[in-house]
C-alpha atoms as a PDB file:
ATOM      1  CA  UNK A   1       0.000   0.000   0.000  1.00  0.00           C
ATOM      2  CA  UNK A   2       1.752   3.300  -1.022  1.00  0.00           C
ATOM      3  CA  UNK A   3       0.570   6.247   1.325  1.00  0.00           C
ATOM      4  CA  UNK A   4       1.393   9.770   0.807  1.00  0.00           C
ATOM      5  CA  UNK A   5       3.610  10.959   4.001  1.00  0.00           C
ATOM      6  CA  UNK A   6       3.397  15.350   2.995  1.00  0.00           C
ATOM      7  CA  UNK A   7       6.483  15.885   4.488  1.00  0.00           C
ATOM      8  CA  UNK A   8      10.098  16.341   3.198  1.00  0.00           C
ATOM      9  CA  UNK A   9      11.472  15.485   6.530  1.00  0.00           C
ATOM     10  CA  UNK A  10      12.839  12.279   6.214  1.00  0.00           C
ATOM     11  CA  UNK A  11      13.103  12.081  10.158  1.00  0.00           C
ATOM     12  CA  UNK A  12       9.803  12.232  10.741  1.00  0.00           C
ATOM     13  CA  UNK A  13       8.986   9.880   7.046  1.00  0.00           C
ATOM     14  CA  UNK A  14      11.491   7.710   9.232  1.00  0.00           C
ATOM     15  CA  UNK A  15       9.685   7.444  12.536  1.00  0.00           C
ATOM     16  CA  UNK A  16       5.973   7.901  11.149  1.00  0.00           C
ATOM     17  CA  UNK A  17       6.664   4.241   9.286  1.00  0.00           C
ATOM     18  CA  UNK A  18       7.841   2.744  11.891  1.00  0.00           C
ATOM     19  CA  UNK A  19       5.012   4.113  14.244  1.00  0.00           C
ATOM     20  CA  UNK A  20       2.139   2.627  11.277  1.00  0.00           C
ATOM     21  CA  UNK A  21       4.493  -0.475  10.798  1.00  0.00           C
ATOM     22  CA  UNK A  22       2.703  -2.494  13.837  1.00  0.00           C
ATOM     23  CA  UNK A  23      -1.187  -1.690  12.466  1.00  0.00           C
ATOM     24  CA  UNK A  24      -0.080  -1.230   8.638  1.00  0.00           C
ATOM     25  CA  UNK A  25       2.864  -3.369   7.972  1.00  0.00           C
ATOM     26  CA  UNK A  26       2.476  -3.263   4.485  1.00  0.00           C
ATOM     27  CA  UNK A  27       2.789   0.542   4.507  1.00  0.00           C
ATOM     28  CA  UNK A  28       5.021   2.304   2.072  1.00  0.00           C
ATOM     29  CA  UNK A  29       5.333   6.282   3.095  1.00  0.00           C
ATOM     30  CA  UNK A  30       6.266   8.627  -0.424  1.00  0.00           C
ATOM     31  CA  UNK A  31       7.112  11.951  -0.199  1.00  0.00           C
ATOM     32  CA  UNK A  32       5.097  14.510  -2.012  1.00  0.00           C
ATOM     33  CA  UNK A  33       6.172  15.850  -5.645  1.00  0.00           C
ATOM     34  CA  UNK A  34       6.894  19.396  -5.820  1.00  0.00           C
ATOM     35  CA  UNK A  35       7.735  22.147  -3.731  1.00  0.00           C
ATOM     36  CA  UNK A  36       6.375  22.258   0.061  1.00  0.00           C
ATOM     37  CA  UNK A  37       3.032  24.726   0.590  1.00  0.00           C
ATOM     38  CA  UNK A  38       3.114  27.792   2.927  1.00  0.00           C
ATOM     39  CA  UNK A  39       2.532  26.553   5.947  1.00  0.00           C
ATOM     40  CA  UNK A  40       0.762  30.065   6.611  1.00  0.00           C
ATOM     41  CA  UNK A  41      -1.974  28.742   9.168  1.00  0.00           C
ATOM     42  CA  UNK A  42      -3.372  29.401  12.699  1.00  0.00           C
ATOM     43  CA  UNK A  43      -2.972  26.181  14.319  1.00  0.00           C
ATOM     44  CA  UNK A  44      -0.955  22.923  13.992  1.00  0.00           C
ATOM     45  CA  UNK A  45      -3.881  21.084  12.453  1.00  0.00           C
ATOM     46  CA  UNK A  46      -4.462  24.022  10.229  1.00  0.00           C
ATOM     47  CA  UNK A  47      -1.024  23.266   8.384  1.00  0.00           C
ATOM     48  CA  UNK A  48      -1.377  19.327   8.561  1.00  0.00           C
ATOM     49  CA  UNK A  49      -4.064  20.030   6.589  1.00  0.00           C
ATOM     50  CA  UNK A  50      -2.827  22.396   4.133  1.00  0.00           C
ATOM     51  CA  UNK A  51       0.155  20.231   3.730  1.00  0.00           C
ATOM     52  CA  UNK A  52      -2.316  16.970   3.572  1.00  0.00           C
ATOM     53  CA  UNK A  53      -4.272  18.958   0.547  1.00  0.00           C
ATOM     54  CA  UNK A  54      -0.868  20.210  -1.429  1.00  0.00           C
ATOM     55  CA  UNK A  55      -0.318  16.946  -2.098  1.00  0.00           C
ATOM     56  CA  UNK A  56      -2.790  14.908  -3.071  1.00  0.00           C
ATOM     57  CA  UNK A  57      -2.174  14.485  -6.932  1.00  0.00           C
ATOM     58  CA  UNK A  58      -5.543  12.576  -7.790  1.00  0.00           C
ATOM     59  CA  UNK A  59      -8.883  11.524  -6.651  1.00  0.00           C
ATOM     60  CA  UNK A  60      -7.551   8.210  -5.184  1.00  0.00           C
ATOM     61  CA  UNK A  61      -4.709   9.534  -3.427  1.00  0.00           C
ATOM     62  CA  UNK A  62      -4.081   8.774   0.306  1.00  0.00           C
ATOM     63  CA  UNK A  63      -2.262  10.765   2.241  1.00  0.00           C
ATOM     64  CA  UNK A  64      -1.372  11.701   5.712  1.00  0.00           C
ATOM     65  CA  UNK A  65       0.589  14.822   6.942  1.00  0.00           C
ATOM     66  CA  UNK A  66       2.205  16.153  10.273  1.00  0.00           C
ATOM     67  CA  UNK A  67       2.382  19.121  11.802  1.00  0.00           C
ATOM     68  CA  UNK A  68       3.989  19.236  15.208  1.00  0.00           C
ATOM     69  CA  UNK A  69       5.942  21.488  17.528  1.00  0.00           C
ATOM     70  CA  UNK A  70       6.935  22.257  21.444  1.00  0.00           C
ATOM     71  CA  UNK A  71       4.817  24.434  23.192  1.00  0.00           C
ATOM     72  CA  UNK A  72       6.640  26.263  26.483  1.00  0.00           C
ATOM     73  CA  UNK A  73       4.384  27.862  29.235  1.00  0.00           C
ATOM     74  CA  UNK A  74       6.685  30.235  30.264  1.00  0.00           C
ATOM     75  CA  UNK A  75       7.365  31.402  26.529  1.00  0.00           C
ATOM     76  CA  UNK A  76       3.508  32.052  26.116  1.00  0.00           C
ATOM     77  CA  UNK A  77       2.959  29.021  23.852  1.00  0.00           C
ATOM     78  CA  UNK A  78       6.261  29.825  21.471  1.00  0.00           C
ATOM     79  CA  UNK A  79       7.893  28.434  19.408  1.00  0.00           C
ATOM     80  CA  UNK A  80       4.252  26.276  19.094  1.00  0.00           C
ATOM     81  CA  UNK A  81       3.508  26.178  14.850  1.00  0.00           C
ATOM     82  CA  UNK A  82       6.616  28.117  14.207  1.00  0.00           C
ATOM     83  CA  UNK A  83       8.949  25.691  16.115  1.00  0.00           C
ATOM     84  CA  UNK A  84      10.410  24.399  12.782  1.00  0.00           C
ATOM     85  CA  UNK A  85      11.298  27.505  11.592  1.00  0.00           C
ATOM     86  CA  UNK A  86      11.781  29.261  15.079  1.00  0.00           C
ATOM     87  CA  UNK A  87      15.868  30.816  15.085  1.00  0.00           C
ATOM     88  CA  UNK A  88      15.182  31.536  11.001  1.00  0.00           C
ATOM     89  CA  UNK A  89      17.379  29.519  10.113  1.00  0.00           C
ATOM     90  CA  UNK A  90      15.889  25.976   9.861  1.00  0.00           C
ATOM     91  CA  UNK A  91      18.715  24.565  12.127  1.00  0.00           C
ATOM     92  CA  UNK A  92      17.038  21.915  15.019  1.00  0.00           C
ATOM     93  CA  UNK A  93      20.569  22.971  17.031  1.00  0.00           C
ATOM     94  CA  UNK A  94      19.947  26.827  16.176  1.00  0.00           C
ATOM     95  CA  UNK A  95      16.414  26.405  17.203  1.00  0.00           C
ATOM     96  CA  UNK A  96      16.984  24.666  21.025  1.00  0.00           C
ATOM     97  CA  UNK A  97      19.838  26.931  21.662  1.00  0.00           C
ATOM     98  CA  UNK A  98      17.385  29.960  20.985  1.00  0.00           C
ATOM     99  CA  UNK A  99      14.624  28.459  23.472  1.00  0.00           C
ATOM    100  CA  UNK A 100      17.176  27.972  25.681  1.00  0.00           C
ATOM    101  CA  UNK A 101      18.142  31.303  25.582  1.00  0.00           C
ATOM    102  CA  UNK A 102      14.957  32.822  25.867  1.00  0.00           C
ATOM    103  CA  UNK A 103      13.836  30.337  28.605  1.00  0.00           C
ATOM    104  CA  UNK A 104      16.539  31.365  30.813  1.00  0.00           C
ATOM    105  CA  UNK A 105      16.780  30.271  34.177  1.00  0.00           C
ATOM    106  CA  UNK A 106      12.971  30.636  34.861  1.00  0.00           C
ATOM    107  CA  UNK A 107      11.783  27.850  37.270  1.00  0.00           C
ATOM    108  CA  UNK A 108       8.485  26.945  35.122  1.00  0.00           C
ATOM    109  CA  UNK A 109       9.813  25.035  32.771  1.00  0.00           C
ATOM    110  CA  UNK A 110       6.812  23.174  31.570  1.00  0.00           C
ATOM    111  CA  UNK A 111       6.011  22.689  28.059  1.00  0.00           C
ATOM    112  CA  UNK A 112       4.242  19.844  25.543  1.00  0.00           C
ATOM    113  CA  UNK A 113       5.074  18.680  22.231  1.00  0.00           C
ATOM    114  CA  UNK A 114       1.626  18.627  20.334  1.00  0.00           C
ATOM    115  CA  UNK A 115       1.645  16.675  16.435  1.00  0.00           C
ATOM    116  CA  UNK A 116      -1.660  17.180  14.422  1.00  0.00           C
ATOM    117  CA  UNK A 117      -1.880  13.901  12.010  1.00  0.00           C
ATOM    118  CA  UNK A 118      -3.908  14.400   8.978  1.00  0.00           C
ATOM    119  CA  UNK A 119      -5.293  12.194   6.475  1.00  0.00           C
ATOM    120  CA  UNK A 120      -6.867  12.236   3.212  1.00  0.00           C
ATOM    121  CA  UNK A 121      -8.721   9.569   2.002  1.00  0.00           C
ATOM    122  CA  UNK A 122     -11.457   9.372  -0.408  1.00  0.00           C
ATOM    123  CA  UNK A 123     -11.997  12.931  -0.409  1.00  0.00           C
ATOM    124  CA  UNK A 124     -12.494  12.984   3.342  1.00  0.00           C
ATOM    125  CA  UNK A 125     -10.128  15.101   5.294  1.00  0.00           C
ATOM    126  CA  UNK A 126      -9.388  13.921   9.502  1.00  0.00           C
ATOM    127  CA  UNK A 127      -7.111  15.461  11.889  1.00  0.00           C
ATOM    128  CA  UNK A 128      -6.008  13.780  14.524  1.00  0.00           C
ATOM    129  CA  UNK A 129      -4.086  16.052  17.535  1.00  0.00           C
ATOM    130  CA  UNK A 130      -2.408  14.792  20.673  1.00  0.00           C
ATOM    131  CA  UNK A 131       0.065  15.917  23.024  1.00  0.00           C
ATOM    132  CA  UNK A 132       3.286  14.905  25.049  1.00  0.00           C
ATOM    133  CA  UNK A 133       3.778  16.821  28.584  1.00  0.00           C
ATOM    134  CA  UNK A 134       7.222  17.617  30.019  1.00  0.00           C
ATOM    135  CA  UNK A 135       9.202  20.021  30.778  1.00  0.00           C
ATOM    136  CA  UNK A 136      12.757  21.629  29.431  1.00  0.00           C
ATOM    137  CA  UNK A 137      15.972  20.241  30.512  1.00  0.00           C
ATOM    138  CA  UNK A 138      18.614  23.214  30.975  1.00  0.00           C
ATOM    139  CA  UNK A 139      20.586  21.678  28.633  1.00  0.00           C
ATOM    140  CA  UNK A 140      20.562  19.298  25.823  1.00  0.00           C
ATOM    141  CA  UNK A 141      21.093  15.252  26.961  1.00  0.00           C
ATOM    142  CA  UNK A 142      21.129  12.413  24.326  1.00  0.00           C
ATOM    143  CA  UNK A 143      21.716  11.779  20.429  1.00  0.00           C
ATOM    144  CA  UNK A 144      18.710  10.155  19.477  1.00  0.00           C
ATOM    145  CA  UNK A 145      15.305  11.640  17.947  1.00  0.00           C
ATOM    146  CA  UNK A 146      15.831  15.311  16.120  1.00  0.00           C
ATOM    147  CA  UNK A 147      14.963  18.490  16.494  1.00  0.00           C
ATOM    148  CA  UNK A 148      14.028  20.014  20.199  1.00  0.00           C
ATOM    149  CA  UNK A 149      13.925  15.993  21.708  1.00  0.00           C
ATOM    150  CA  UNK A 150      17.600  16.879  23.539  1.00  0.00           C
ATOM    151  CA  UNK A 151      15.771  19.168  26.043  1.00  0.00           C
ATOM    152  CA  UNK A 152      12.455  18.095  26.257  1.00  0.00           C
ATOM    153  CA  UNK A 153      12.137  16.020  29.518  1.00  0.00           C
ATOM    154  CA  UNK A 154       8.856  13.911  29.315  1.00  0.00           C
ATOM    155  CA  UNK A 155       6.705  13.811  32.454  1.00  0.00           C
ATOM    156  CA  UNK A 156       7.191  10.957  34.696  1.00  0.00           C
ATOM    157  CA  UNK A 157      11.038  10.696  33.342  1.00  0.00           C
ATOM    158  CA  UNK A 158      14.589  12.034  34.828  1.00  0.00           C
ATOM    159  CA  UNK A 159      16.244  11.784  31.074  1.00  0.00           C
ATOM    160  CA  UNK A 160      15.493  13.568  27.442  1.00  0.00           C
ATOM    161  CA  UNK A 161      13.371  11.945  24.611  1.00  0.00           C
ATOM    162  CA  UNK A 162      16.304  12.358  22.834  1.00  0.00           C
ATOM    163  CA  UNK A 163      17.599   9.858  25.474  1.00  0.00           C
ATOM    164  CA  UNK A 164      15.124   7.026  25.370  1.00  0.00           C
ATOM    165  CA  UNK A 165      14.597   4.376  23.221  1.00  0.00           C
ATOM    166  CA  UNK A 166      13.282   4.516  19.765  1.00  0.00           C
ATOM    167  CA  UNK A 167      10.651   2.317  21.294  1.00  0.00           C
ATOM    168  CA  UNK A 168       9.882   3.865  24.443  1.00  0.00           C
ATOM    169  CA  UNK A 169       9.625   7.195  22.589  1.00  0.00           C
ATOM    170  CA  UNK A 170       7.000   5.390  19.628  1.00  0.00           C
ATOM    171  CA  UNK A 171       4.813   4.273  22.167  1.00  0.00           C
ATOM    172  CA  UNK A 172       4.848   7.732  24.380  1.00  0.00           C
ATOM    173  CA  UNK A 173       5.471  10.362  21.899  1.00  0.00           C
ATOM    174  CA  UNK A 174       2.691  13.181  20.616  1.00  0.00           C
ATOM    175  CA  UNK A 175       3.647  11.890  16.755  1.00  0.00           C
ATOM    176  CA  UNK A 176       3.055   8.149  18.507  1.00  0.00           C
ATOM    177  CA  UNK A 177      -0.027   8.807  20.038  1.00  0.00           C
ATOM    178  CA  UNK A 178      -1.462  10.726  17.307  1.00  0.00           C
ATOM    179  CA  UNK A 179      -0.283   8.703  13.749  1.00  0.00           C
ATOM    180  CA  UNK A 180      -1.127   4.956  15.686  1.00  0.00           C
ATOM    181  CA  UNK A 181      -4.578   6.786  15.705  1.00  0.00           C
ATOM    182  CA  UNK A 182      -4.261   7.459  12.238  1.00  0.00           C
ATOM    183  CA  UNK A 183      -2.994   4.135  11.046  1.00  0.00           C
ATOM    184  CA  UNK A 184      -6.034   2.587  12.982  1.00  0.00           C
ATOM    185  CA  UNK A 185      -8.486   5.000  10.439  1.00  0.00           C
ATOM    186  CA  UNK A 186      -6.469   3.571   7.695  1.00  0.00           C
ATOM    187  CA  UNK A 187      -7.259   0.415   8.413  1.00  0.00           C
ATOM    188  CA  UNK A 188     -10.744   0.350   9.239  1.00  0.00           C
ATOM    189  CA  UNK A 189     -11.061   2.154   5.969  1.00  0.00           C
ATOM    190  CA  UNK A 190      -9.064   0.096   3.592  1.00  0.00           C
ATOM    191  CA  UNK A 191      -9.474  -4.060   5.861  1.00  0.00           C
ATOM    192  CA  UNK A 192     -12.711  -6.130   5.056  1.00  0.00           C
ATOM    193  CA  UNK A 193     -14.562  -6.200   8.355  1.00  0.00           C
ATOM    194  CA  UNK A 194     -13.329  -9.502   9.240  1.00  0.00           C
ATOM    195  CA  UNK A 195      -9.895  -8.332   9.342  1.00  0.00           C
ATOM    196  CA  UNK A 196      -9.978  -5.358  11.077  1.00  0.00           C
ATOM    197  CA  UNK A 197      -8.544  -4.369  14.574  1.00  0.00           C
END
């Protein structure tokens, strides 16, 4: 089955298969043709969407799309939708080091990581939005996952997500949470009843 994934992030390609892998083995993730869309919306789910509808090529096309970020109390809700993009420059290091900076030493250091799934299928558009709670280390720990995962501690944990399993982090994540949903639409949509979840 060849999905779609509206993203030119092959970290996130990367982790989203393996995420749909255990519902949708059979899964293969594209990328889109073309150039990426403005992402020039109000919400995360605003530019899954717009990302979702950029690239479907034809009537038949399924495809799914991401939009996540980190979301710090203490920074009003920034970097939220413009995390990717947050020190200009498009760097995940550039982009910490400037939350980091702007963070400071202030004791409320909670934040969440929210991902808005969306799909396309049939003509039918869903998004699907969940969130990951923790707070932000003082400094970055670990070298796995990308972007802000080196100083985002998840609640109920002493260590980074960039410091936990690929696993641990698939099963706890906001993209986990939110594209398992999605692969479970998938395949209520696409199984004959008597193979379906």
């Amino acid at each position: 089955m060849d999905i779609v994934f509206a993203s030119h992030n092959a970290h996130k390609r990367e982790e989203v298969k393996r995420i749909m892998d255990h519902i949708l083995p059979t899964v293969m993730l594209s990328p889109p043709q073309g150039e990426p869309p403005v992402e020039d919306g109000a919400t995360f789910a605003d530019n899954a969407l717009i990302k979702a509808r950029a690239a479907v090529v034809d009537s038949s096309a399924i495809v799914v799309a991401d939009d996540s970020g980190i979301v710090v109390e203490a920074l009003g809700g920034q970097p939220g939708i413009h995390s990717a993009r947050y020190s200009g420059t498009g760097d995940d290091r550039a982009n910490l080091e400037l939350l980091l900076r702007n963070l400071g030493d202030n004791d409320n250091r909670t934040a969440k990581f929210v991902c808005a799934a969306a799909v396309i299928i049939d003509g039918e558009e869903h998004v699907i939005e969940r969130s990951w709670w923790g707070s932000i280390a003082r400094e970055p720990y670990g070298e796995g996952g990308f972007g802000y995962d080196p100083i985002f501690i998840p609640a109920g944990f002493d260590v980074t997500s960039a410091q936990l399993s690929t696993t641990d982090k698939d099963l706890l994540s906001h993209r986990g949470q939110a594209f398992r949903q999605a692969a479970l639409l998938l395949h209520r949509r696409l199984s004959p009843p008597d193979q379906q979840i």
